[in-house]
C-alpha atoms as a PDB file:
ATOM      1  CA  UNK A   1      78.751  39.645  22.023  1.00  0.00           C
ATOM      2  CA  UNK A   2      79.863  41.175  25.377  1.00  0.00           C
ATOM      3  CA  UNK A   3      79.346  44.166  25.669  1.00  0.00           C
ATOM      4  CA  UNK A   4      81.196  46.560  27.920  1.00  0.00           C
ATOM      5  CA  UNK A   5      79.757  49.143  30.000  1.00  0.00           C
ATOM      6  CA  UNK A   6      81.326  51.509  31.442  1.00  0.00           C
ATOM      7  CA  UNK A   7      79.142  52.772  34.631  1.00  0.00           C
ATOM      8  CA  UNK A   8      81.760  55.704  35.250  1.00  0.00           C
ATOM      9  CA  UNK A   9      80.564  57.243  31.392  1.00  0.00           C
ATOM     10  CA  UNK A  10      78.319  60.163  32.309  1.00  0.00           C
ATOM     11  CA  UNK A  11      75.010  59.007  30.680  1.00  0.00           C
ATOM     12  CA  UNK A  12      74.826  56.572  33.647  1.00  0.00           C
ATOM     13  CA  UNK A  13      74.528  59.443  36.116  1.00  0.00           C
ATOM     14  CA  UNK A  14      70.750  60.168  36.109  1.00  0.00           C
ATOM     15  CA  UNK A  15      69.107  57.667  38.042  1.00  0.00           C
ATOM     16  CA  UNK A  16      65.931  58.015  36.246  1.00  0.00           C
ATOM     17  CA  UNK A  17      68.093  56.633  33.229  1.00  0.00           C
ATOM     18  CA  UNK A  18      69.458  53.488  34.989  1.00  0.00           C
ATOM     19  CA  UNK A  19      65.575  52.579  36.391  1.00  0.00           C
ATOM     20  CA  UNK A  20      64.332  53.057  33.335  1.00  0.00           C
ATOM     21  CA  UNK A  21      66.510  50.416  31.871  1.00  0.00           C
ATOM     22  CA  UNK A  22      65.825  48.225  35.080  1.00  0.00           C
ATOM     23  CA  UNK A  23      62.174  48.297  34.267  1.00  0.00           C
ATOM     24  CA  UNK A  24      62.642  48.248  30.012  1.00  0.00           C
ATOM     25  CA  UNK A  25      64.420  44.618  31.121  1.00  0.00           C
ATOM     26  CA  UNK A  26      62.179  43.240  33.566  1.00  0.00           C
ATOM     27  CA  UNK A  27      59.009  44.094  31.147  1.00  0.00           C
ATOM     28  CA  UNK A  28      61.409  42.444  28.364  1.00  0.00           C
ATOM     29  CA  UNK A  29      61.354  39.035  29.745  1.00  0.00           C
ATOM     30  CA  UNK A  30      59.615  36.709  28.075  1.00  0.00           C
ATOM     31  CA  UNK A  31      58.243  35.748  31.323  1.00  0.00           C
ATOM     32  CA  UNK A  32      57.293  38.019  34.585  1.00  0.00           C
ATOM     33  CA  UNK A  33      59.398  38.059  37.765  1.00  0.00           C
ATOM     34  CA  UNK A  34      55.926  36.656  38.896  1.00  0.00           C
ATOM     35  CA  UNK A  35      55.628  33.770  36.376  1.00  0.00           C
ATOM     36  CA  UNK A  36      51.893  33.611  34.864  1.00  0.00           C
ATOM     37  CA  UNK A  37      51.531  30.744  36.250  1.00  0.00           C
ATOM     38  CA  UNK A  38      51.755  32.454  39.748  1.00  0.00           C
ATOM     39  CA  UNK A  39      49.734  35.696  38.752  1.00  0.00           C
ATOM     40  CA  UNK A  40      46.120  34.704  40.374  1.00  0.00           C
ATOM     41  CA  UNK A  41      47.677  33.073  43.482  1.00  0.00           C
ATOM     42  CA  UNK A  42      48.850  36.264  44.414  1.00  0.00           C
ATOM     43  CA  UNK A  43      45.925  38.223  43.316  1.00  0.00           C
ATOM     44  CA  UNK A  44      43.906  35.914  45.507  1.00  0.00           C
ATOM     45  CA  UNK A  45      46.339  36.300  48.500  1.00  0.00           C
ATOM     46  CA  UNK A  46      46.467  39.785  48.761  1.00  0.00           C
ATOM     47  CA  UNK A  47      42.929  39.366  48.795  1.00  0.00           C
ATOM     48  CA  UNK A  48      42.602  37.385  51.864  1.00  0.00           C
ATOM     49  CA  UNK A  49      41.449  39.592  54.973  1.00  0.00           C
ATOM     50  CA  UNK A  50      42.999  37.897  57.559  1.00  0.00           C
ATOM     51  CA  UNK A  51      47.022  39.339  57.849  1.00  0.00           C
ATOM     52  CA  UNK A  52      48.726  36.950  59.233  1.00  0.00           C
ATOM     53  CA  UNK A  53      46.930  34.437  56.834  1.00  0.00           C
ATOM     54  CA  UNK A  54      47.767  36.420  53.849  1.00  0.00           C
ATOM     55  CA  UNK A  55      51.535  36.914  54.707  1.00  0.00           C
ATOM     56  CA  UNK A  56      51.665  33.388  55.221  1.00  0.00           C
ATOM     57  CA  UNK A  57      50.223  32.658  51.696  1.00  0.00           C
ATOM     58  CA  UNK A  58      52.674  35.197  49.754  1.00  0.00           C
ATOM     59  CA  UNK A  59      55.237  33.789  51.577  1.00  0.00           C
ATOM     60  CA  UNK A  60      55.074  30.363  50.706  1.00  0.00           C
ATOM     61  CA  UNK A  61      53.938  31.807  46.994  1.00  0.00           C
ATOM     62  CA  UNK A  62      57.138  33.497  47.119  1.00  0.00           C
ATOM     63  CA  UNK A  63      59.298  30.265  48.082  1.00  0.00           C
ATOM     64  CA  UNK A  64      57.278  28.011  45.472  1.00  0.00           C
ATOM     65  CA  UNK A  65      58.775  30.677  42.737  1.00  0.00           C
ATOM     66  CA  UNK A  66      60.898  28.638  40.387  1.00  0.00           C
ATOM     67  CA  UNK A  67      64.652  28.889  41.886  1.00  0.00           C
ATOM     68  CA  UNK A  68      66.168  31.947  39.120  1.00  0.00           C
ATOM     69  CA  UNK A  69      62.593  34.050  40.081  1.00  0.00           C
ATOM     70  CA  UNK A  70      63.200  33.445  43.653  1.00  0.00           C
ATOM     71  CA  UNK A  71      66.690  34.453  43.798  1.00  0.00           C
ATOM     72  CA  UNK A  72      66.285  37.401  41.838  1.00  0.00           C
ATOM     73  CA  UNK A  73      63.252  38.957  43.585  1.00  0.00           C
ATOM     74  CA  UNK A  74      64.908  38.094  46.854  1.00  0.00           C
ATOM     75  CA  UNK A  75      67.920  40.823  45.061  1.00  0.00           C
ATOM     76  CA  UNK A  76      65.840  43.186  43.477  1.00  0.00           C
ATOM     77  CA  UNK A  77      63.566  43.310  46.668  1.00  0.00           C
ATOM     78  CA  UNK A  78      66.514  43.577  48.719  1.00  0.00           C
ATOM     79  CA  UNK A  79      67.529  46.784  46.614  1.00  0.00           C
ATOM     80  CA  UNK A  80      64.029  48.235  46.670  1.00  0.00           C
ATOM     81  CA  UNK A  81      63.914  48.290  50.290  1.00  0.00           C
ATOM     82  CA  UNK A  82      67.191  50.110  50.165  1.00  0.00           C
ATOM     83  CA  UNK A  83      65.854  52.580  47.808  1.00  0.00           C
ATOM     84  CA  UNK A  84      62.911  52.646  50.453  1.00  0.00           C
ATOM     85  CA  UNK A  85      64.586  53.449  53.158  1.00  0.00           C
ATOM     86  CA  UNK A  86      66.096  57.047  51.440  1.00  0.00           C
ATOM     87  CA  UNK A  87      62.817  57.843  50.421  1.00  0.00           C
ATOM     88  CA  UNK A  88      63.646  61.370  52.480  1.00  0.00           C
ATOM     89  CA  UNK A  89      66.219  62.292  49.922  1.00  0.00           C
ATOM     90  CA  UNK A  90      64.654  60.163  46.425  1.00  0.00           C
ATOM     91  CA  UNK A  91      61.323  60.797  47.026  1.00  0.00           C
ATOM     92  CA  UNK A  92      60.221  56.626  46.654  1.00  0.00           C
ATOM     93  CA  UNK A  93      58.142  55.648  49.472  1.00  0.00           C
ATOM     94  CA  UNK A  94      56.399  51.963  48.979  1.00  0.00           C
ATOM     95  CA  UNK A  95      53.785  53.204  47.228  1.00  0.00           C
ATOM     96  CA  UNK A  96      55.862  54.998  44.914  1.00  0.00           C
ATOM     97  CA  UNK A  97      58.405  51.874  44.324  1.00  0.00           C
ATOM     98  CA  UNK A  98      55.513  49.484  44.181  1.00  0.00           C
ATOM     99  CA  UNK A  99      53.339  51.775  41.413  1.00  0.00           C
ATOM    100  CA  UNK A 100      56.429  51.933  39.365  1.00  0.00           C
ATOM    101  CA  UNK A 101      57.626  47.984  39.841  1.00  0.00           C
ATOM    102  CA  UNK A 102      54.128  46.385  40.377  1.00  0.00           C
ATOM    103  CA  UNK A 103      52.909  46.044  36.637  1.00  0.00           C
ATOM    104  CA  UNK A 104      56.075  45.305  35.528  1.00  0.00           C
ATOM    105  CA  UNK A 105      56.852  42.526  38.077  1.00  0.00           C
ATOM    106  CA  UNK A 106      53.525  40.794  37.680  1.00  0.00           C
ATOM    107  CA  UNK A 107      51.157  40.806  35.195  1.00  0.00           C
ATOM    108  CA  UNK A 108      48.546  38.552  33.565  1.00  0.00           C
ATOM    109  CA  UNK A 109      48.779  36.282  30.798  1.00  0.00           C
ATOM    110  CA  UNK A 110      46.441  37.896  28.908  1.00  0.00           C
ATOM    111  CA  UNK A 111      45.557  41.519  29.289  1.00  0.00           C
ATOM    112  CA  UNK A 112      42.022  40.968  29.237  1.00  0.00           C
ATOM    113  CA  UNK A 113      40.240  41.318  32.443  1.00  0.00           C
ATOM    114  CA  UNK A 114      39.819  44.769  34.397  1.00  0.00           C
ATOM    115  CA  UNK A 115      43.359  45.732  33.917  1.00  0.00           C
ATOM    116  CA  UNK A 116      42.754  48.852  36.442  1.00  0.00           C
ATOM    117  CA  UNK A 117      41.581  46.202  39.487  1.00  0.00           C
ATOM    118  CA  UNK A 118      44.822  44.288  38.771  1.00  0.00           C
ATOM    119  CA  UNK A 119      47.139  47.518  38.889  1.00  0.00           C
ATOM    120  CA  UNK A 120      45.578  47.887  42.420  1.00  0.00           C
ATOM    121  CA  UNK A 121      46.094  44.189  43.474  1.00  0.00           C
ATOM    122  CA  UNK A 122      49.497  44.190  41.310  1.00  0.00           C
ATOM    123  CA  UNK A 123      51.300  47.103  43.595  1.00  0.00           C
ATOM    124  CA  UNK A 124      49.285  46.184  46.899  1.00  0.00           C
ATOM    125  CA  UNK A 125      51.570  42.646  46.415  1.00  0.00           C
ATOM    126  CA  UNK A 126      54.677  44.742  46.048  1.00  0.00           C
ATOM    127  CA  UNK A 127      54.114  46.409  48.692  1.00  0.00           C
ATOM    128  CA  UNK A 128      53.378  43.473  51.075  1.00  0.00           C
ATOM    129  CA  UNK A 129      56.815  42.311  49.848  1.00  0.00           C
ATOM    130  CA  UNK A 130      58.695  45.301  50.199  1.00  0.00           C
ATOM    131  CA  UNK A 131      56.798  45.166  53.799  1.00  0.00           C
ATOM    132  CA  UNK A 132      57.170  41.969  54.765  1.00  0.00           C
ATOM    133  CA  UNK A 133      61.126  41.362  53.124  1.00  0.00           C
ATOM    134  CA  UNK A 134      62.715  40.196  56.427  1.00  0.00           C
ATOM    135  CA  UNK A 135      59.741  37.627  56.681  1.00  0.00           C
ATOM    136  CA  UNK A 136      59.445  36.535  52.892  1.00  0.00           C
ATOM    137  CA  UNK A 137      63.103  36.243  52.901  1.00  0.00           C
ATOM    138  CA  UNK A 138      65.149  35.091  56.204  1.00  0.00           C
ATOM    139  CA  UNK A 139      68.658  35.006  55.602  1.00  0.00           C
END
């Protein structure tokens, strides 16, 4: 059924309310943002000492995403950097964004493995997109 929402109801005014349904659907998917598939590419390119090596790797990583992945980080990311760039007023530097979007945009398969070393490598790719946005995606 489709439902209706009305954004003007009051319940939508606390911002912490609309992320938190943001994130509640991007954990729901069956799938990642990052597709499992993708998860240790990216690990292993934010990995890679040499910088303009590694933007070049999570760049093409980024435009090998299946097309619906691609076009919807390329949106989200877009927004995030917008959200970035009031961090004056909301308090969301890149850190910030990427702690709260990192785990939730990729994530292993199987959450096995030292889940705290992946949080680290998880946000540091968020941030490198949130970065690098302009470069990842040219418009």
């Amino acid at each position: 059924p489709d439902e209706q929402l009305d954004l003007d109801d009051g319940r939508w005014e606390d911002i912490h309310v609309v992320t938190g349904a943001l994130k509640l659907f991007l954990r729901e998917l069956p799938e990642p943002l990052v597709p499992f598939s993708h998860f240790d590419k990216f690990i292993a390119a934010i990995k890679i000492q040499d910088l303009s090596l590694r933007g070049h790797c999570i760049r093409e990583l980024v435009l090998s995403l299946p097309p619906a992945h691609h076009d919807t980080m390329k949106v989200l990311f877009r927004h995030l950097c917008r959200v970035v760039e009031h961090k004056e007023e909301n308090r969301m530097s890149v850190q910030s964004v990427a702690i709260v979007f990192g785990p939730t945009l990729l994530r292993p398969a199987s959450e096995e493995g030292n889940m705290a070393m992946h949080m680290v490598f998880q946000n540091q790719v968020v941030e490198h997109i949130l970065n690098h946005y302009g470069y990842i995606f040219p418009d």
